[in-house]
Protein backbone atom coordinates (compact mmCIF):
# COMPACT_ATOMS: atom_id res chain seq x y z
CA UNK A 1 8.67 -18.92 6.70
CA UNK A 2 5.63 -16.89 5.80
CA UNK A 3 5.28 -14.97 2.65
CA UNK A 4 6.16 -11.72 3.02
CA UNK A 5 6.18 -10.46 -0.44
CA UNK A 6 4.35 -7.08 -0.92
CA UNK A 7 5.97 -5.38 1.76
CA UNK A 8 7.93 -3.35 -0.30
CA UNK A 9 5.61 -2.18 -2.26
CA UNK A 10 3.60 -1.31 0.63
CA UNK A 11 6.16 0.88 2.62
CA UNK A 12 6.93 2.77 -1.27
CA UNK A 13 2.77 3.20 -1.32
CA UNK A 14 3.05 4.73 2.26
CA UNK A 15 5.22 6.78 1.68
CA UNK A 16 3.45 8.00 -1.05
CA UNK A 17 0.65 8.79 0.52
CA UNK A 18 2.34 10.39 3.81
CA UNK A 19 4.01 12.75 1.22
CA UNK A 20 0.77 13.51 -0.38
CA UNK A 21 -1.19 13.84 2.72
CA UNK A 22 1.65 16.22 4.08
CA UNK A 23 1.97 18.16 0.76
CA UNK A 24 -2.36 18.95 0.67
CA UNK A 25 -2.06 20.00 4.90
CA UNK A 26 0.64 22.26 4.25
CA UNK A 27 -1.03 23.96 1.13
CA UNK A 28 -4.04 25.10 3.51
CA UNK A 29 -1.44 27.40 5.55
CA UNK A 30 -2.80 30.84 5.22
CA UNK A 31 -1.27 32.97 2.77
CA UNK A 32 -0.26 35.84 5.43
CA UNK A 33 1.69 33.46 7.15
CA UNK A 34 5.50 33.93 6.56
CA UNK A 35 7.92 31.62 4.29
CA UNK A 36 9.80 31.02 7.30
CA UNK A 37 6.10 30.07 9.59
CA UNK A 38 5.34 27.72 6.62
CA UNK A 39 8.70 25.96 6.86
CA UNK A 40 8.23 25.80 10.45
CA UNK A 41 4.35 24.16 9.86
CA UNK A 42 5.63 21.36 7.78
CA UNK A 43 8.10 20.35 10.06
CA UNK A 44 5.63 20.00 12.47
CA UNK A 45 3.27 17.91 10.51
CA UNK A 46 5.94 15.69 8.53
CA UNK A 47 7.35 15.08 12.59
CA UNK A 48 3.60 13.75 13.55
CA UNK A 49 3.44 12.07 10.60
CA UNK A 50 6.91 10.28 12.00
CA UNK A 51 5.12 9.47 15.20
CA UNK A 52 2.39 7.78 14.15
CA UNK A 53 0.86 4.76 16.94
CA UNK A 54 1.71 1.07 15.96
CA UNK A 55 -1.36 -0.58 14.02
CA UNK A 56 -2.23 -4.07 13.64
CA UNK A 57 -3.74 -5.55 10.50
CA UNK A 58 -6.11 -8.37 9.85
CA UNK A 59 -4.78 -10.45 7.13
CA UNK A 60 -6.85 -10.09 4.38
CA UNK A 61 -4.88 -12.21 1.75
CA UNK A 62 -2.12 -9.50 2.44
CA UNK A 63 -0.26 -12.32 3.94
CA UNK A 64 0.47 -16.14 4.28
CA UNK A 65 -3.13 -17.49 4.99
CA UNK A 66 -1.46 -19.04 8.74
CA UNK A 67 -1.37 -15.44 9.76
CA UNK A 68 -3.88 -13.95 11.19
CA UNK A 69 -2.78 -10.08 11.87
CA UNK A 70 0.29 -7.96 11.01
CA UNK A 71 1.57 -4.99 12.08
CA UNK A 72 4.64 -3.08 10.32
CA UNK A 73 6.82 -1.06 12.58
CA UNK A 74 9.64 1.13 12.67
CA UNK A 75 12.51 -1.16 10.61
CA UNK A 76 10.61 -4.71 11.23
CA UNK A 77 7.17 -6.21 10.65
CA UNK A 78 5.54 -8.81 12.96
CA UNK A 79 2.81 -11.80 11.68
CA UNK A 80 0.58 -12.96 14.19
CA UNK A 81 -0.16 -16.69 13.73
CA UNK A 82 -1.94 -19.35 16.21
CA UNK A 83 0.81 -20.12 18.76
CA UNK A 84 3.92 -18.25 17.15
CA UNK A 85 4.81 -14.48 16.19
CA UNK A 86 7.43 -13.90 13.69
CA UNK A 87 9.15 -10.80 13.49
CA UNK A 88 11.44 -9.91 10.36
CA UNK A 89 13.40 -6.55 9.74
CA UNK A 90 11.52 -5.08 6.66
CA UNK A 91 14.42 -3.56 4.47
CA UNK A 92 14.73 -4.77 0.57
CA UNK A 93 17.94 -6.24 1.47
CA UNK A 94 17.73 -7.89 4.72
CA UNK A 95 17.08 -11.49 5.58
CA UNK A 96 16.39 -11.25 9.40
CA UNK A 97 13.20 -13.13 10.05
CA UNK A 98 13.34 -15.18 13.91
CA UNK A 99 10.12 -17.08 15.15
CA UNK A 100 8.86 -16.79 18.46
CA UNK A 101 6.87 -20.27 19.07
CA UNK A 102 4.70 -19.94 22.42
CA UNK A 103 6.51 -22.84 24.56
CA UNK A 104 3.65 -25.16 25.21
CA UNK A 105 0.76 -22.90 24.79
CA UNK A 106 -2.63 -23.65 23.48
CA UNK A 107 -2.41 -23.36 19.98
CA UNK A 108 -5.81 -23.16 19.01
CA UNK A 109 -6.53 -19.96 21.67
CA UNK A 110 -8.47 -17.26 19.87
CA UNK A 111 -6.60 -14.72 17.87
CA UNK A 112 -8.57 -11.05 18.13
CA UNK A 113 -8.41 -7.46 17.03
CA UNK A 114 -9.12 -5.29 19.92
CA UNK A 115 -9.43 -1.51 19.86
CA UNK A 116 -11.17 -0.62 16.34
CA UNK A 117 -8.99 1.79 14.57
CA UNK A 118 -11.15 4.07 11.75
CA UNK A 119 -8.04 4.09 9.62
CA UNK A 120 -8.26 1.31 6.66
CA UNK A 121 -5.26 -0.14 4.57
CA UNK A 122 -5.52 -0.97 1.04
CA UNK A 123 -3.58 -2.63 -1.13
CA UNK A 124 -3.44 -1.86 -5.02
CA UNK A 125 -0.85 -4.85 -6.34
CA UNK A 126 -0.55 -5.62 -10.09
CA UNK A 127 -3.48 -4.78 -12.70
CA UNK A 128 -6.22 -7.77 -11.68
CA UNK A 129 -8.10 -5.77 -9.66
CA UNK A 130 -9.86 -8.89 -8.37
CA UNK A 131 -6.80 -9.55 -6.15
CA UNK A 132 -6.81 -6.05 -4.81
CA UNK A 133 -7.30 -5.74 -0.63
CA UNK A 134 -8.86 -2.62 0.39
CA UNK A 135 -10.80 -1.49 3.29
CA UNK A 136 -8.81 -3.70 5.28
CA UNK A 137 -9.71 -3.21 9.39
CA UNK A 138 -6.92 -2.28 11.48
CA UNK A 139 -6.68 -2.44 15.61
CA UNK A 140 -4.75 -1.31 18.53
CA UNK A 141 -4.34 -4.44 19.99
CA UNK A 142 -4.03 -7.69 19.18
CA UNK A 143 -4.86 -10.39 21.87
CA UNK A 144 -4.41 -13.93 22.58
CA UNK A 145 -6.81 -15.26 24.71
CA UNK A 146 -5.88 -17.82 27.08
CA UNK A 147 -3.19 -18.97 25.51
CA UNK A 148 -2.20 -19.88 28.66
CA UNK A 149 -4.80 -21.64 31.34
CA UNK A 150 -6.04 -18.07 32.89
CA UNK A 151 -3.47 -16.09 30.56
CA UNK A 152 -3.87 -13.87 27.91
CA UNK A 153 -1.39 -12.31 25.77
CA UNK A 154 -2.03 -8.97 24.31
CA UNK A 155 0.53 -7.08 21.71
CA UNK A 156 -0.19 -3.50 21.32
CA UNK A 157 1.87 -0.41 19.85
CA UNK A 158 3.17 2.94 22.35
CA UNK A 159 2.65 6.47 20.14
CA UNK A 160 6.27 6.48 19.06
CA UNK A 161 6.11 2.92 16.96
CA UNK A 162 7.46 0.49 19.70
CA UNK A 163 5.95 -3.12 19.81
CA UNK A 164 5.47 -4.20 23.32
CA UNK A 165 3.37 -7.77 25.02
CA UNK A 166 1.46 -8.11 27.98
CA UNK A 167 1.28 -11.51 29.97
CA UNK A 168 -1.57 -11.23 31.27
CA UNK A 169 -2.00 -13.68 34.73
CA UNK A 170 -5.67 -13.92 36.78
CA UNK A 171 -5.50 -14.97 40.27
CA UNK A 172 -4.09 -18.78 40.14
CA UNK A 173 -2.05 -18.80 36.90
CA UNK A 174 1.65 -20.34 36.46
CA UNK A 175 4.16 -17.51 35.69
CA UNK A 176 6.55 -20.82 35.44
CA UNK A 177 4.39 -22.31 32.26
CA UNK A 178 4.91 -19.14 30.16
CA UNK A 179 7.30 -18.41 28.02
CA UNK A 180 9.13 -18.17 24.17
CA UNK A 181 10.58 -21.30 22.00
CA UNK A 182 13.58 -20.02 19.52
CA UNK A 183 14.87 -23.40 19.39
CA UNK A 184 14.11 -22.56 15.01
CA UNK A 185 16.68 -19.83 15.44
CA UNK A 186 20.31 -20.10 15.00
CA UNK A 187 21.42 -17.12 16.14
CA UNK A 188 22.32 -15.53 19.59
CA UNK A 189 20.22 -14.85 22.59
CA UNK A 190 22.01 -12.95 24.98
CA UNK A 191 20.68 -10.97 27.85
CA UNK A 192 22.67 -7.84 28.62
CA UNK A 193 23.65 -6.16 32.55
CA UNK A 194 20.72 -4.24 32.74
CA UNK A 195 18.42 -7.34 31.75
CA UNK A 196 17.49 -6.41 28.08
CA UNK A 197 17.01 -9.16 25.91
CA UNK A 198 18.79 -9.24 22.48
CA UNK A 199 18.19 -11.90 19.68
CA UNK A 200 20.40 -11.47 16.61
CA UNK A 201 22.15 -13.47 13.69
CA UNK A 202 24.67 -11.71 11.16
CA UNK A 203 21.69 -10.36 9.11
CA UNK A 204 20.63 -7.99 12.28
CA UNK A 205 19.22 -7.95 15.66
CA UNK A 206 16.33 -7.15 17.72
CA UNK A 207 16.38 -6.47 21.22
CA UNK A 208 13.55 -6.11 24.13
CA UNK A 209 14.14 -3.75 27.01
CA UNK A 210 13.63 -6.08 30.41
CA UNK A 211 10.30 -6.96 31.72
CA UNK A 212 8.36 -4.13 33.98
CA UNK A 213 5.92 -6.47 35.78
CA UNK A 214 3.04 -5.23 37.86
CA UNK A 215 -0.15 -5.51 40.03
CA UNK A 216 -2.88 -3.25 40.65
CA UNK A 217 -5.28 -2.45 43.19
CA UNK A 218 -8.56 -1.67 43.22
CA UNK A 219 -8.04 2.29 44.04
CA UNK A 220 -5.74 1.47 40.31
CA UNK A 221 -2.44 1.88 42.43
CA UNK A 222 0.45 -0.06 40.63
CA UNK A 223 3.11 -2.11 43.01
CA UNK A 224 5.91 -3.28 40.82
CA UNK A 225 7.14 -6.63 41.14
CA UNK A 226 10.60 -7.71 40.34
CA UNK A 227 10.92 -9.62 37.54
CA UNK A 228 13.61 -10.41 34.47
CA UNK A 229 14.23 -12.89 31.48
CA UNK A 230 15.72 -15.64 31.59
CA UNK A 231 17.22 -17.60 28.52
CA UNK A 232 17.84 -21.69 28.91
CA UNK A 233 18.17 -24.38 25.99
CA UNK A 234 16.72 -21.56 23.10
CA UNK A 235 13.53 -20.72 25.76
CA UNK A 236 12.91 -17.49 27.21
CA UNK A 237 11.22 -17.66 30.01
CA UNK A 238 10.67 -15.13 33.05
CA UNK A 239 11.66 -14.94 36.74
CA UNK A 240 9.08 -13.40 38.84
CA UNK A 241 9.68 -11.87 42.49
CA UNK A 242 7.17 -12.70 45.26
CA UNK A 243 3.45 -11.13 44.51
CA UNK A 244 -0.46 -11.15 46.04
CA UNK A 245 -1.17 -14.77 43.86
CA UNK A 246 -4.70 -13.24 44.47
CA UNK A 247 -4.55 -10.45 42.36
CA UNK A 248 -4.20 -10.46 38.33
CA UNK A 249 -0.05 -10.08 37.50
CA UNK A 250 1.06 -7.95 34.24
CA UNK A 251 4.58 -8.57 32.30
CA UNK A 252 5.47 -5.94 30.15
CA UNK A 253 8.61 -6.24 28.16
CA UNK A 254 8.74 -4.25 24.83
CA UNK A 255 10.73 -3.93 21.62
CA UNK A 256 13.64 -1.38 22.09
CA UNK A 257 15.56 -1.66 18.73
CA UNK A 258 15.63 -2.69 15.95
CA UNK A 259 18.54 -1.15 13.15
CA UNK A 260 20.19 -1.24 9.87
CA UNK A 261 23.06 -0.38 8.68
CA UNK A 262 24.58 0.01 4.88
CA UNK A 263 25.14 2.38 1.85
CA UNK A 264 24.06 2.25 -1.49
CA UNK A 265 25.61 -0.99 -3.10
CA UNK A 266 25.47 -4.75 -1.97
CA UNK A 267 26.65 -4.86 2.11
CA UNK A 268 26.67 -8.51 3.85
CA UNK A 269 26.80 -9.11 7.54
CA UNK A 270 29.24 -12.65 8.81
CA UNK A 271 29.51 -11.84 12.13
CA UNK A 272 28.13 -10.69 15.27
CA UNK A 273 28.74 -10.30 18.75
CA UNK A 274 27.44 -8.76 21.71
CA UNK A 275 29.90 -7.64 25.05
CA UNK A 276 28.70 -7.73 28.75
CA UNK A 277 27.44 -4.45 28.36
CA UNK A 278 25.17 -4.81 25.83
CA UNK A 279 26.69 -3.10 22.63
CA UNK A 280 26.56 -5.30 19.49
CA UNK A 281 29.60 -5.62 16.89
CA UNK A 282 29.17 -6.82 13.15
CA UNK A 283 31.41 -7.35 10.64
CA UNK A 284 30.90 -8.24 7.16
CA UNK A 285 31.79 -6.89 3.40
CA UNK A 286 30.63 -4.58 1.01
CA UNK A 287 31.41 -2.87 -2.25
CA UNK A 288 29.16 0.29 -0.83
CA UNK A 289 31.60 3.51 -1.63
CA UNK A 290 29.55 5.17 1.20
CA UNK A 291 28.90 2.71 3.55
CA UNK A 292 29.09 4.78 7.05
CA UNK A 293 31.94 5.41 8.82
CA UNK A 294 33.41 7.03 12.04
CA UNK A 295 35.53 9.97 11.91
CA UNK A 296 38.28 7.96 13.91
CA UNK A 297 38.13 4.85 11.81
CA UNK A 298 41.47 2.96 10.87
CA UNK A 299 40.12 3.29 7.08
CA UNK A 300 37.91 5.76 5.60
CA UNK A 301 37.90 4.77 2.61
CA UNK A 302 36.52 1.97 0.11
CA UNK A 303 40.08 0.93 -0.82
CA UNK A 304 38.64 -1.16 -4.20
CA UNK A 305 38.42 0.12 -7.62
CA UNK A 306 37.58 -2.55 -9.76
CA UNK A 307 33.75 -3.48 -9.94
CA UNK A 308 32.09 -6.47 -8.54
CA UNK A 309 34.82 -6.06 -5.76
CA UNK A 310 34.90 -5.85 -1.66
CA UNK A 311 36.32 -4.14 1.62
CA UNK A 312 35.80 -5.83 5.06
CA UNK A 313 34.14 -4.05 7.78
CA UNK A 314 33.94 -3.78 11.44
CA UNK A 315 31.34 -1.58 13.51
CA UNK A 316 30.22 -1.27 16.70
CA UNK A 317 27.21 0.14 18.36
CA UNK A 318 25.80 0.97 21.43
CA UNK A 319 23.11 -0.72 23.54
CA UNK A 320 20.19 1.18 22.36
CA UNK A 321 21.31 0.72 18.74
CA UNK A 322 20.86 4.52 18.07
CA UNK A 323 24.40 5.34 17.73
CA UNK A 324 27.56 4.19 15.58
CA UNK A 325 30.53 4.01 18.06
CA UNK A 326 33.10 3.14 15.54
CA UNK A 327 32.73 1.47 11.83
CA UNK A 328 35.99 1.40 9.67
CA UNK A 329 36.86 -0.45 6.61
CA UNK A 330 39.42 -3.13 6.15
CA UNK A 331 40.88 -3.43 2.78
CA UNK A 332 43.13 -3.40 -0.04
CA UNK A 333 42.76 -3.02 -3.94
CA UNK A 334 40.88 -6.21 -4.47
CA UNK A 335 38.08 -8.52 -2.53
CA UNK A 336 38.53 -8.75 1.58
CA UNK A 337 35.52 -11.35 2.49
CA UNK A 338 33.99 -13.90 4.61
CA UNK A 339 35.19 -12.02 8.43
CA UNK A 340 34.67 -13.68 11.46
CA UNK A 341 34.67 -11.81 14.81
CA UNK A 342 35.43 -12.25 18.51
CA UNK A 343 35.62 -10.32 21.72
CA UNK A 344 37.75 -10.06 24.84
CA UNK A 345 36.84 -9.29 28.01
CA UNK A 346 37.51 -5.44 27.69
CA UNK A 347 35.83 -5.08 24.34
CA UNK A 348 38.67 -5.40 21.96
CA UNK A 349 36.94 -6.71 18.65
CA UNK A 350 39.31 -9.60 16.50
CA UNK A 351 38.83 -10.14 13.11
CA UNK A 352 39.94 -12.31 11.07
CA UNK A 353 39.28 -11.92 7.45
CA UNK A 354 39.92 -13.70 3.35
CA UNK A 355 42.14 -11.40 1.10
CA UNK A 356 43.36 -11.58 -2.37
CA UNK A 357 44.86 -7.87 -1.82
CA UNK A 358 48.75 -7.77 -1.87
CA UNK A 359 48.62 -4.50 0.00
C-alpha cells in the first residue's frame, strides 16, 4: 500500500484556505447591500466553492515515489501508478484502500497530465522547509496511453467532484483484453439490477454507476452502444453490444458514491452486505453517543455508560448512498461487539452479535 500520510493535513490546509478565500470575497460586498443580500452572497460563493471540478496532481514527493498523479475527491483519494489505480476513502478513521491492477496491460505505457490547470498545490509539512512541495502542477486529465494495443485510458473529473474513466478503443482494438484485477481485494464485488458496480469491505464501499459506451461520427453525432460490467474470478471486465469495429469505441463508467458514516467517538464496521437492489447494510460497534440514527429505529439510544464501552449497530442505505434508510443501536449496559450480518431474499437484515450485557 502506498503512503498516504499527509492527507490529513492537506484536507485541514484546504479548508483553511477555502474559508479564507470565502471570508476576503464576501468582505468586497458593497456596503449598501442589505444584511440579508450579504447572507444570501456567501451562500452562493461557499456553494461554488462546494462544486469545485476534480483535479489531478503530479506527485511531487507528496506521495509514494510509484505514483505518479493523485487526485483527492469528494470522501476518497485516487494514486495513479504504472498499471494500477488505488482508490482509498480519505477520512482520519477509515481504512478503505482497494487496488485496481490493469488485467494484463502494458505496464510501462506512459502516464500524462493532460489539460493544464493554472491552479498550483502546495504543501507546507513540518518546519524543514527543504521538504516543502509547492507550485505543484495540477491537470484535468490524466491519461494512459496505450495501455492497451490501440487503447488509451483517460481519468478525468465532472464539475460536481465525480471521478469517471474512459476506454478509449481505435478502429481494431479488443474490448475482450480490457479490463480490472481485484484479485488483492478481499472484499465484495457485486453488481446491482440496474448494472452499477459496487466494491466494498466492512471499512466502506465505493460504487461505479454502469458503463455508457459510445461512438461518434464525423458530423460528432453519438450512437450509444449497449454495454455493462461484468465481474468473474476478482476481474471486471465489460460486455460490449455489436458496434462499426471501424470507428473509435468510448466506455464511460464513473464513480457514483462513495460515504461515511459515524459520530464523534471510535465506530468499527464487521459487516457488510449488499441486496439485489443495490442498497448496502453494515453493521459494526461503537461507543459514539451520537452516532446517527433513524427516527423509527428499535434503539435510539447508546445504552452504555461506563467508558471504553460498546453498542452494536445495524444501518441500511440506499443505492446511491445519499440516504440513511434505517440505523438503530443494539445494546445493553456493557460491550455488544464483533456482529456479523446476513440477508434474505426480501431484505430482512440478521445479526448476530457478542454480549456481556445481562439486559
Amino acid at each position: 500500500m502506498h503512503n498516504l500520510s499527509g492527507r490529513r493535513f492537506f484536507a485541514s490546509s484546504l479548508a483553511s484556505m477555502i474559508f479564507a478565500a470565502a471570508f476576503a470575497i464576501t468582505s468586497l460586498i458593497p456596503l449598501r447591500s442589505s444584511a440579508s443580500d450579504n447572507v444570501q452572497d456567501s451562500k452562493k460563493i461557499v456553494d461554488q466553492f462546494g462544486k469545485l471540478p476534480l483535479l489531478f496532481e503530479k506527485n511531487s514527493s507528496q506521495a509514494d515515489p510509484s505514483v505518479k498523479y493523485l487526485s483527492r475527491g469528494k470522501g476518497y483519494n485516487i494514486f495513479f501508478s504504472p498499471g494500477s489505480a488505488l482508490v482509498t476513502l480519505n477520512s482520519g478513521t477509515a481504512n478503505f484502500a482497494v487496488k485496481m491492477d490493469l488485467a494484463g496491460a502494458d505496464k510501462s505505457a506512459e502516464i500524462s497530465g493532460i489539460a493544464p490547470q493554472g491552479g498550483k498545490v502546495n504543501y507546507f509539512k513540518g518546519s524543514d522547509s527543504s521538504k516543502w512541495q509547492t507550485d505543484v502542477a495540477t491537470y484535468g486529465k490524466v491519461a494512459y496511453k496505450d495501455v492497451y494495443p490501440k487503447t488509451d485510458l483517460i481519468y478525468y473529473g465532472t464539475q460536481d467532484g465525480k471521478l469517471e474513466y474512459d476506454f478509449v478503443l481505435a478502429p481494431g482494438a479488443d474490448v475482450s483484453k480490457i479490463g480490472f484485477d481485484l484479485k488483492e481485494f478481499d472484499g465484495k464485488i457485486s453488481i446491482s439490477e440496474k448494472g452499477d458496480l459496487a466494491i466494498g469491505d466492512a471499512n466502506g464501499e465505493i460504487c461505479f454507476h454502469a458503463p455508457y459506451s459510445y461512438q461518434v461520427d464525423k458530423d460528432g453525432n453519438r450512437t450509444e452502444v449497449k454495454s455493462e460490467f461484468v465481474v468473474a474470478d476478482r476481474q471486471i471486465s465489460f460486455k460490449v453490444g455489436d458496434y462499426d469495429k471501424s470507428k473509435t469505441l468510448v466506455i464511460d463508467p464513473f464513480l457514483q458514491y462513495s460515504s461515511f458514516i459515524g459520530g464523534s467517538d471510535a465506530d468499527f464496521s464487521y459487516g457488510f452486505a449488499r441486496d439485489s437492489s443495490g442498497n448496502t447494510y453494515i453493521c459494526g460497534y461503537t461507543k459514539s453517543a451520537n452516532f446517527p440514527v433513524t427516527s423509527s429505529a428499535y434503539d435510539k439510544t447508546y445504552s452504555t455508560t461506563k467508558p471504553l464501552t460498546y453498542d452494536a449497530f445495524v444501518l441500511k442505505m440506499n443505492p446511491d448512498g445519499t440516504k440513511l434508510l434505517y440505523s438503530t443501536f443494539i445494546g445493553g449496559s456493557k460491550d455488544e461487539t464483533y456482529p456479523k450480518i446476513a440477508l434474505d431474499s426480501d431484505g430482512n437484515a440478521y445479526v448476530a452479535i457478542q454480549t456481556s450485557s445481562a439486559n
